[in-house]
PDB file of N, CA and C in Angstrom:
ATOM      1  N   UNK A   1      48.656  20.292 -49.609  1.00  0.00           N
ATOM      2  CA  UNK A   1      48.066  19.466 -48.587  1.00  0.00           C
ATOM      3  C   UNK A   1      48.860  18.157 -48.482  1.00  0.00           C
ATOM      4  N   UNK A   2      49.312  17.384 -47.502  1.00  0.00           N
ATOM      5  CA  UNK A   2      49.843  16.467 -46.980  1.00  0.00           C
ATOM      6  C   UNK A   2      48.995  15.172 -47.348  1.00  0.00           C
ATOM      7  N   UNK A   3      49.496  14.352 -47.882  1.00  0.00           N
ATOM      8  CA  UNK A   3      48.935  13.321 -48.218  1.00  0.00           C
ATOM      9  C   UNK A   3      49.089  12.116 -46.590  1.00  0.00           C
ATOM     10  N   UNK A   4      48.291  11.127 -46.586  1.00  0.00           N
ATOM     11  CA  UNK A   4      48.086  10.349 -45.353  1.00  0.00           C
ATOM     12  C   UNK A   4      48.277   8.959 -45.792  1.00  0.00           C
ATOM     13  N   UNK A   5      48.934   8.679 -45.731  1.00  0.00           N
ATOM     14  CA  UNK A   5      48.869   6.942 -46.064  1.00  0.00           C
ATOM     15  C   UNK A   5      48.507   6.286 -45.165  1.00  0.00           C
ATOM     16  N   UNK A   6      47.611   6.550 -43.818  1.00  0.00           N
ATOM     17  CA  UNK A   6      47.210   5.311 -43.155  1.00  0.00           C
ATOM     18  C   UNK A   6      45.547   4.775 -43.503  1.00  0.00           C
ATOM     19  N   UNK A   7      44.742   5.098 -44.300  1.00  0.00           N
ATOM     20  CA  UNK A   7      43.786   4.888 -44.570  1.00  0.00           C
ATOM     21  C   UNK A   7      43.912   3.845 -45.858  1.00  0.00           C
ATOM     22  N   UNK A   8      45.292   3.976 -46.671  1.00  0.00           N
ATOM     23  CA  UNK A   8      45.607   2.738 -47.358  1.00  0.00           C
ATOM     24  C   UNK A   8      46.461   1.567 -46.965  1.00  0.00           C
ATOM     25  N   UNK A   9      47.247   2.148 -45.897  1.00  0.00           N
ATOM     26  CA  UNK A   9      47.600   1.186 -45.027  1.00  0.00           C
ATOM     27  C   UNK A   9      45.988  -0.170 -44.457  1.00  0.00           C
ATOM     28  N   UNK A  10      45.421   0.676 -43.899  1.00  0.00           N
ATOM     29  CA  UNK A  10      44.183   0.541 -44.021  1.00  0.00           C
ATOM     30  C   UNK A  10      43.428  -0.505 -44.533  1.00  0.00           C
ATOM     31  N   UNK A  11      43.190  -0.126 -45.433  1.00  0.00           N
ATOM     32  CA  UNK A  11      42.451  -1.143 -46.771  1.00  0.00           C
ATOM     33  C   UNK A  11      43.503  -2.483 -47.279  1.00  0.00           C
ATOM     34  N   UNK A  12      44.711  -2.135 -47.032  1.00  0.00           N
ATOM     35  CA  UNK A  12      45.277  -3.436 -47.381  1.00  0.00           C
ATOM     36  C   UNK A  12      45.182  -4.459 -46.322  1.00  0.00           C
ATOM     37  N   UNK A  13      44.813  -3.930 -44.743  1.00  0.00           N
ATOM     38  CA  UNK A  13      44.842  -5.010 -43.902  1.00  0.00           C
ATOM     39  C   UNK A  13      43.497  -5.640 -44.015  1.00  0.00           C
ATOM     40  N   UNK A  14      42.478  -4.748 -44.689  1.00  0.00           N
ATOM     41  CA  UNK A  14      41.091  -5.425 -44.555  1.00  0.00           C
ATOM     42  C   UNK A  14      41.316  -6.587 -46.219  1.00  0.00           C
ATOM     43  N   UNK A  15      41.773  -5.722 -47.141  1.00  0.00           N
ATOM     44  CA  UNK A  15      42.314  -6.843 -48.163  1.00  0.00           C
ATOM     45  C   UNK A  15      42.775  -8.057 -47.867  1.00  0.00           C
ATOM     46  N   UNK A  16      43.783  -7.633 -47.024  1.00  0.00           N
ATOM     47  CA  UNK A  16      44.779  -8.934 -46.478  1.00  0.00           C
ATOM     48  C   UNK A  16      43.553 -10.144 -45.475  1.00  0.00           C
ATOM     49  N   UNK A  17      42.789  -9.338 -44.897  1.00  0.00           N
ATOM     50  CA  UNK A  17      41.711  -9.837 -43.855  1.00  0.00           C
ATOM     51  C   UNK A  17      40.855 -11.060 -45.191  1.00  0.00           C
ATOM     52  N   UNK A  18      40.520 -10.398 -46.210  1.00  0.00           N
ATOM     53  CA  UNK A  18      39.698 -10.433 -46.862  1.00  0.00           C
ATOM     54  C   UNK A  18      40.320 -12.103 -47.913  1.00  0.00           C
ATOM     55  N   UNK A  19      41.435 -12.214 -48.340  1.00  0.00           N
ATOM     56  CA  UNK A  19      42.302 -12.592 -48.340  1.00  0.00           C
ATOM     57  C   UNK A  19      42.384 -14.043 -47.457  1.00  0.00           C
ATOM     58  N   UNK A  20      42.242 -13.651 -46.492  1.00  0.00           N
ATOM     59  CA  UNK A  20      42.677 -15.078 -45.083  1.00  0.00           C
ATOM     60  C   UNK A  20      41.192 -15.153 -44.819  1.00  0.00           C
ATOM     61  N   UNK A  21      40.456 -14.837 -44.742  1.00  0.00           N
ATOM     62  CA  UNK A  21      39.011 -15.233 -44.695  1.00  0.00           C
ATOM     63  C   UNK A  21      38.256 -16.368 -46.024  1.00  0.00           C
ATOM     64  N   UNK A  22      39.120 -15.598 -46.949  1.00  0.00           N
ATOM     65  CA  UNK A  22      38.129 -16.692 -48.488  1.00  0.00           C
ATOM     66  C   UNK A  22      39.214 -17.523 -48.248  1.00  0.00           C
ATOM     67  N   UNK A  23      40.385 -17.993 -48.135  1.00  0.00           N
ATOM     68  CA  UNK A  23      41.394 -18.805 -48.206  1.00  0.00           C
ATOM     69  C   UNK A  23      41.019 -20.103 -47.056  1.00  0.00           C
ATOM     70  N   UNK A  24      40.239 -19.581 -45.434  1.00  0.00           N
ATOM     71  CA  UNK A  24      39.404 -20.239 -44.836  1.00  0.00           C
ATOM     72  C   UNK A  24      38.624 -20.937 -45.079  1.00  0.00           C
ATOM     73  N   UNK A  25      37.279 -19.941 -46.042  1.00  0.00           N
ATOM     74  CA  UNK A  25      36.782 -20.881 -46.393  1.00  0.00           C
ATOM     75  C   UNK A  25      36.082 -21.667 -47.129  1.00  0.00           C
ATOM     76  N   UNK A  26      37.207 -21.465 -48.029  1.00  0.00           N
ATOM     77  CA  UNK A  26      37.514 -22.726 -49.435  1.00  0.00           C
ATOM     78  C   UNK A  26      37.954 -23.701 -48.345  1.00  0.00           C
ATOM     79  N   UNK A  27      38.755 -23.532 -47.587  1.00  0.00           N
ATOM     80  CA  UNK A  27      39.046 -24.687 -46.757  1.00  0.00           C
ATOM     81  C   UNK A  27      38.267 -25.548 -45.997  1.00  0.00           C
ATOM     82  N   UNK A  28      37.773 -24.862 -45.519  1.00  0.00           N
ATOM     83  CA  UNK A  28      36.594 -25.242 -43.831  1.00  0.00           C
ATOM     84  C   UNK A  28      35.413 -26.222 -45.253  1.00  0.00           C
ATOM     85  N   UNK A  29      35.611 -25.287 -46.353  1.00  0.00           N
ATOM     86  CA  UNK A  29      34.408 -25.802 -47.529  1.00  0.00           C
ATOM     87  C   UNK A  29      34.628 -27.714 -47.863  1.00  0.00           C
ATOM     88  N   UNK A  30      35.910 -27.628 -47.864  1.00  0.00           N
ATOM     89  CA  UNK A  30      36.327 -28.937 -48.379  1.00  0.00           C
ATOM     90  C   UNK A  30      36.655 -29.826 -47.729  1.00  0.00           C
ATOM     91  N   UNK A  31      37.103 -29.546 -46.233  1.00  0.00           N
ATOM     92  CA  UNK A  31      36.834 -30.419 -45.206  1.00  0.00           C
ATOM     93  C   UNK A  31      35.189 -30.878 -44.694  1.00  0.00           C
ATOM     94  N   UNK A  32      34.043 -30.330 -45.083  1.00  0.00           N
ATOM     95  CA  UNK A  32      32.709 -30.163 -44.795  1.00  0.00           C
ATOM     96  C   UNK A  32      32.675 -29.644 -43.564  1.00  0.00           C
ATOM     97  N   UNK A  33      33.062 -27.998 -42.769  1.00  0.00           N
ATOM     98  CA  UNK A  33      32.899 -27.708 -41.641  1.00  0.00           C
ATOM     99  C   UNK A  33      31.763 -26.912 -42.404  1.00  0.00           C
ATOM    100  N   UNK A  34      30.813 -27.185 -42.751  1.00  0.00           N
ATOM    101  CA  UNK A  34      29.693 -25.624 -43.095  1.00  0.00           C
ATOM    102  C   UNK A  34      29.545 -25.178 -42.093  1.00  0.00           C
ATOM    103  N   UNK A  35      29.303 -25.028 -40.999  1.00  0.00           N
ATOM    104  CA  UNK A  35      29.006 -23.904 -39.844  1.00  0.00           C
ATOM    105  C   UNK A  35      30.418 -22.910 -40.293  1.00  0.00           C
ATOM    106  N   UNK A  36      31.678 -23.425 -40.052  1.00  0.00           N
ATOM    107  CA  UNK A  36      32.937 -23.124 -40.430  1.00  0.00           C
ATOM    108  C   UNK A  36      32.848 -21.562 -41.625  1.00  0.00           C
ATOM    109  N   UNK A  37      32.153 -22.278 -42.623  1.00  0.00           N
ATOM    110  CA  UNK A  37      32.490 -21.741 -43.761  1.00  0.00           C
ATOM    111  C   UNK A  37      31.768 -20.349 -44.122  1.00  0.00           C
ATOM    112  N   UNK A  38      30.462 -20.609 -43.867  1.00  0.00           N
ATOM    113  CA  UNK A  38      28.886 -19.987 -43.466  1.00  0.00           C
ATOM    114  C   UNK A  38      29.743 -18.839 -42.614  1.00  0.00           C
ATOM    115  N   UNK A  39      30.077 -18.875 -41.352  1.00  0.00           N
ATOM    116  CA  UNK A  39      30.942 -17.551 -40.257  1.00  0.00           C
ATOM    117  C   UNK A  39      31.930 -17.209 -41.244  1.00  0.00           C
ATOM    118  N   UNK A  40      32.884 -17.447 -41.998  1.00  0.00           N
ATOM    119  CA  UNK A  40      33.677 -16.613 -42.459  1.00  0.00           C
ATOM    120  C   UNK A  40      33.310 -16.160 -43.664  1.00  0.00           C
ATOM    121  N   UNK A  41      32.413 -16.232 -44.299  1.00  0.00           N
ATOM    122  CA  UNK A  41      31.375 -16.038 -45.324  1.00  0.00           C
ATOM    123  C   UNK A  41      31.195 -14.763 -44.832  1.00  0.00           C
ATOM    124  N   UNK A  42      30.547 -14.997 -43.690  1.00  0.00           N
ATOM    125  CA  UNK A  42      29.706 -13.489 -43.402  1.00  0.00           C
ATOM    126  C   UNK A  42      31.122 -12.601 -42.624  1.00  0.00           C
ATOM    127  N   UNK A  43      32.148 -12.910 -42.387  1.00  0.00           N
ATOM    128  CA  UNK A  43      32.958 -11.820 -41.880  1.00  0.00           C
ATOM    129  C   UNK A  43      33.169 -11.780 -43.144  1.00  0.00           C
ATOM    130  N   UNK A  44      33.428 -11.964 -44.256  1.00  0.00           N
ATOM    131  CA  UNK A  44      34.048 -11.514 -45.418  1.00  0.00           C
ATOM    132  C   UNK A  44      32.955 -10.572 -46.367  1.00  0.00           C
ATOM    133  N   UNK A  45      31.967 -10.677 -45.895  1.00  0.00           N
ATOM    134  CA  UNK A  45      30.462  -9.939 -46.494  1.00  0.00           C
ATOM    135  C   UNK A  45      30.821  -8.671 -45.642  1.00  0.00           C
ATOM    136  N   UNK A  46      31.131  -8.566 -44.526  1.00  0.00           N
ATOM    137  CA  UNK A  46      30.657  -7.574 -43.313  1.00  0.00           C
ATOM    138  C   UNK A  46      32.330  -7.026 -43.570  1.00  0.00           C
ATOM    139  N   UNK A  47      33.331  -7.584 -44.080  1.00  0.00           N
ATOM    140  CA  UNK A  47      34.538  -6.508 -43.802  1.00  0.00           C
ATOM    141  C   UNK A  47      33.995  -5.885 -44.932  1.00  0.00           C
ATOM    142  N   UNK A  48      33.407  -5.939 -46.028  1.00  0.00           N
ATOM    143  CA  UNK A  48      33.051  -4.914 -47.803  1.00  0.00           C
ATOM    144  C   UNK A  48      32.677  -3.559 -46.652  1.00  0.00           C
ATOM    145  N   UNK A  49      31.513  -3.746 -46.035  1.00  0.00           N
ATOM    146  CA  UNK A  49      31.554  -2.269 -46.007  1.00  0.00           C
ATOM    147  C   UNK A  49      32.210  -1.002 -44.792  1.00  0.00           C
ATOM    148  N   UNK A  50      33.397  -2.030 -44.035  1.00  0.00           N
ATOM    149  CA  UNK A  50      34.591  -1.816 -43.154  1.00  0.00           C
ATOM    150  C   UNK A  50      34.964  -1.293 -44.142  1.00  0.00           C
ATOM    151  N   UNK A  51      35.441  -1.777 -45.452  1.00  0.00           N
ATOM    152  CA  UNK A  51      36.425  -1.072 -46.264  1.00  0.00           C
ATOM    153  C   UNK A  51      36.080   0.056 -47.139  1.00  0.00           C
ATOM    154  N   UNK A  52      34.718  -0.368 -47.505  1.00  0.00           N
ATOM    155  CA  UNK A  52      34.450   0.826 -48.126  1.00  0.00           C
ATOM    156  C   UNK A  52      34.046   2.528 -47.157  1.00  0.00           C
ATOM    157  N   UNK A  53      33.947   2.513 -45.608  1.00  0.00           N
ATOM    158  CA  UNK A  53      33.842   3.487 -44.998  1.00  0.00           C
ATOM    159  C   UNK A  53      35.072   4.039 -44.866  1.00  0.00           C
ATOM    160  N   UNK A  54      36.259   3.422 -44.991  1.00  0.00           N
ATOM    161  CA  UNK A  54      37.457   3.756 -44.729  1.00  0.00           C
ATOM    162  C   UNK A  54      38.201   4.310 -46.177  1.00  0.00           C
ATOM    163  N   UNK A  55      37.115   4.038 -46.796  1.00  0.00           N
ATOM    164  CA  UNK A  55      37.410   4.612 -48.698  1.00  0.00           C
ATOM    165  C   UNK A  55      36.970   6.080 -48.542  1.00  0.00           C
ATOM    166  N   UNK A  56      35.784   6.092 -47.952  1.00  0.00           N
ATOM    167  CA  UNK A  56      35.221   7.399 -48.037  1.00  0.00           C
ATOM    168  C   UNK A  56      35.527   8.469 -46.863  1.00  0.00           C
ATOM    169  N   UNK A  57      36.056   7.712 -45.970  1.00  0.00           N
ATOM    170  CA  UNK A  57      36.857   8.880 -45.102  1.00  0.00           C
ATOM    171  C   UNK A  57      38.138   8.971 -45.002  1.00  0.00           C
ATOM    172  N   UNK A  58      38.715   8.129 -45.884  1.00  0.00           N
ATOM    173  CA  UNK A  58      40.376   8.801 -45.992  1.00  0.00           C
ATOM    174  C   UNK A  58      40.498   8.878 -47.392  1.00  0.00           C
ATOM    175  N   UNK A  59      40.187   8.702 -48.362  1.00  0.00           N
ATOM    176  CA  UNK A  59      39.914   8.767 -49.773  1.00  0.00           C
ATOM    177  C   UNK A  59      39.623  10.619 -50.054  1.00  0.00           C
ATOM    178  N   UNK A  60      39.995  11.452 -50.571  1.00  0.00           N
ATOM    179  CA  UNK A  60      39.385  12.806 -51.069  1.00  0.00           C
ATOM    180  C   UNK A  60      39.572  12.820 -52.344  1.00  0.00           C
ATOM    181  N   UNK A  61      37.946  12.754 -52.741  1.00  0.00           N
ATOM    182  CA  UNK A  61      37.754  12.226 -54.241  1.00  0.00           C
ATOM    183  C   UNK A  61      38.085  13.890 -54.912  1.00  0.00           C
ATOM    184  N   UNK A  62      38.264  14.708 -54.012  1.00  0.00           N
ATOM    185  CA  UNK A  62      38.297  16.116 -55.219  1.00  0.00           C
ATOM    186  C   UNK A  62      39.670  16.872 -55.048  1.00  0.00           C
ATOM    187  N   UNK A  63      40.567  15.576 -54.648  1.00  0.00           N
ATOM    188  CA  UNK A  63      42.300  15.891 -54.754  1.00  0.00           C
ATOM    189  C   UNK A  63      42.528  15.742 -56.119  1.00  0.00           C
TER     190      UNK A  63
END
């Protein structure tokens, strides 16, 4: 069977996402934007289970 590398392609952009989101906002944190920080908070809550659906449909745990 052919292996697929775009589903880890994949996960590294939501990593990478994941990545530039906390790097935000530690930032937005220390300037005091809380509205700022609070929104990328929750995109960084809400990409976990972007990534983990993309675990379980390109992932074949019984390769």
């Amino acid at each position: 069977m052919k292996r697929s590398y775009i589903p880890v392609g994949l996960l590294l952009v939501v990593l990478m996402l994941n990545i530039i989101f906390t790097q935000y906002m530690v930032h937005q944190y220390f300037y005091e934007n809380y509205t700022n920080t609070i929104i990328a908070a929750v995109v960084n809550v809400l990409l976990f289970p972007v990534a983990f659906i993309i675990y379980k449909k390109g992932v074949n745990v019984n390769d």
